[in-house]
Protein backbone atom coordinates (compact mmCIF):
# COMPACT_ATOMS: atom_id res chain seq x y z
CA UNK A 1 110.90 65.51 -79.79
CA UNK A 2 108.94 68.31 -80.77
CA UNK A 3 105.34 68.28 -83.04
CA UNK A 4 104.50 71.49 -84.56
CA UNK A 5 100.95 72.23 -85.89
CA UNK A 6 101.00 75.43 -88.16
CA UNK A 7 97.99 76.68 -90.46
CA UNK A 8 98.11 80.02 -92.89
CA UNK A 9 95.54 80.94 -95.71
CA UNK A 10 96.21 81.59 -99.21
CA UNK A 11 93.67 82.89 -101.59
CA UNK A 12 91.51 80.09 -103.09
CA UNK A 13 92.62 81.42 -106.39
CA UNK A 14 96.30 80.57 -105.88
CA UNK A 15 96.00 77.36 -104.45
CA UNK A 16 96.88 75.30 -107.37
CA UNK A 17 99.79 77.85 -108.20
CA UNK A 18 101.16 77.52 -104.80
CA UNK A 19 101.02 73.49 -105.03
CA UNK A 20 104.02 72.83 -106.69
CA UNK A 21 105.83 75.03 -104.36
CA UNK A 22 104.84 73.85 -101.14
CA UNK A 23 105.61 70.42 -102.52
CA UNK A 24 109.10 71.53 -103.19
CA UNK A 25 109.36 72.85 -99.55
CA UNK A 26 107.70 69.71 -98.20
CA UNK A 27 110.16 67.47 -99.90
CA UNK A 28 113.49 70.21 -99.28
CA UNK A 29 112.58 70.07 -95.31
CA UNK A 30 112.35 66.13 -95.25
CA UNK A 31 115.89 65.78 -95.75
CA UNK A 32 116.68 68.41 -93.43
CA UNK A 33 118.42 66.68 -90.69
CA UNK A 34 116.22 66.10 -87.36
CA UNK A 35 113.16 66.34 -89.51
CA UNK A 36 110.87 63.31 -88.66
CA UNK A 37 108.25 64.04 -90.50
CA UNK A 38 106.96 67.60 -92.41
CA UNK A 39 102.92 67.20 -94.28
CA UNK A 40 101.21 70.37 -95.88
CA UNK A 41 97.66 70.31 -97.38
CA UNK A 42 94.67 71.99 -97.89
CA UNK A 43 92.08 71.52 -95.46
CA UNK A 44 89.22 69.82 -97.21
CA UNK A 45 86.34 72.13 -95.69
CA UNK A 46 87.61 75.36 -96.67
CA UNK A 47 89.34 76.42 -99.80
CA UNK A 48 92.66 78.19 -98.89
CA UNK A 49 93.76 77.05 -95.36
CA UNK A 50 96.76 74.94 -95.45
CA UNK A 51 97.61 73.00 -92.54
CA UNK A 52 100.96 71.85 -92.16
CA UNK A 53 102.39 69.07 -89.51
CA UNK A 54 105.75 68.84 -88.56
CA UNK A 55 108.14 66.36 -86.05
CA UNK A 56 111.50 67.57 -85.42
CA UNK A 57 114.48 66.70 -82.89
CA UNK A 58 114.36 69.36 -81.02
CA UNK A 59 113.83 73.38 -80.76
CA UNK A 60 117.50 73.72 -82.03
CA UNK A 61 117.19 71.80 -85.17
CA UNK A 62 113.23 73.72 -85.94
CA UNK A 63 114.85 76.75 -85.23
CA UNK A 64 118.18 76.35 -88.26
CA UNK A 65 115.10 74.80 -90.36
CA UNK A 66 113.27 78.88 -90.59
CA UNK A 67 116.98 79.62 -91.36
CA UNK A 68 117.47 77.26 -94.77
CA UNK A 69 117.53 78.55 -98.10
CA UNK A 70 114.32 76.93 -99.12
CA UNK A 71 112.35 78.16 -96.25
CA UNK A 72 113.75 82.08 -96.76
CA UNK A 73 112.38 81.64 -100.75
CA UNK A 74 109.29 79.87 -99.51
CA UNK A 75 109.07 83.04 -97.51
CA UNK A 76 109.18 85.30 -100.60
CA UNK A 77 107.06 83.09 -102.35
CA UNK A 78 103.90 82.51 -100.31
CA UNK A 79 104.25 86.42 -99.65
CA UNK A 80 103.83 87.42 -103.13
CA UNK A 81 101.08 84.89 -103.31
CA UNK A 82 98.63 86.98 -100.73
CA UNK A 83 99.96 84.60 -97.44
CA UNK A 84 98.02 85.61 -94.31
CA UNK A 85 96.68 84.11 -90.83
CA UNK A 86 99.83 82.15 -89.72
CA UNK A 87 98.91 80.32 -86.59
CA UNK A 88 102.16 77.78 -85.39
CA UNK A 89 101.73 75.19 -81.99
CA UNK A 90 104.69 74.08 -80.92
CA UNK A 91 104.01 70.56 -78.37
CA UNK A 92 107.12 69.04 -76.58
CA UNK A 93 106.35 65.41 -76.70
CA UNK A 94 107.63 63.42 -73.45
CA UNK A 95 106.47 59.85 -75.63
CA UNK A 96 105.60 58.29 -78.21
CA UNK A 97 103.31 55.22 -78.67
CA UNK A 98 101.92 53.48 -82.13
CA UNK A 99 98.40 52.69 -82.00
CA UNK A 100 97.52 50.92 -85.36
């Protein structure tokens, strides 16, 4: 399995413009086969960094997710919106174990 951790920053001022969209990629990748779990959001400390948490099959299955329609217009989209700062972390996990 692999976790990825990914931040960018958006303007403050298009954060409630961009909502709707990352909602629509959010809910596009969770049906994307291998996907395990995909979670965007605003960090509550500062306006305009979006954090977004991902669990996927595999490298091979992350790498045909940059490759889907939704995440080439998502592309376009957060581009046009003043997108900057991309950080991604990609962990191999060897386990998994449910604490609560």
């Amino acid at each position: 399995m692999i976790a990825v951790h990914a931040s960018f920053r958006l303007p403050p001022e298009v954060v409630d413009t961009a909502r709707p969209l990352m909602r629509a990629v959010v809910e596009a990748t969770l049906a994307e086969p291998g996907c395990h779990a995909y979670v965007m959001g605003e960090d509550v400390a500062e306006r305009g960094l979006i954090h977004v948490t991902e669990l996927w099959d595999s490298r091979d299955v992350l790498a045909a997710h940059f490759e889907t329609p939704h995440m080439r217009l998502w592309n376009e989209q957060r581009t046009e919106l003043g997108f900057s700062d991309r950080r991604v972390t990609v962990h191999e996990i060897a386990g998994t174990e449910v604490l609560a």
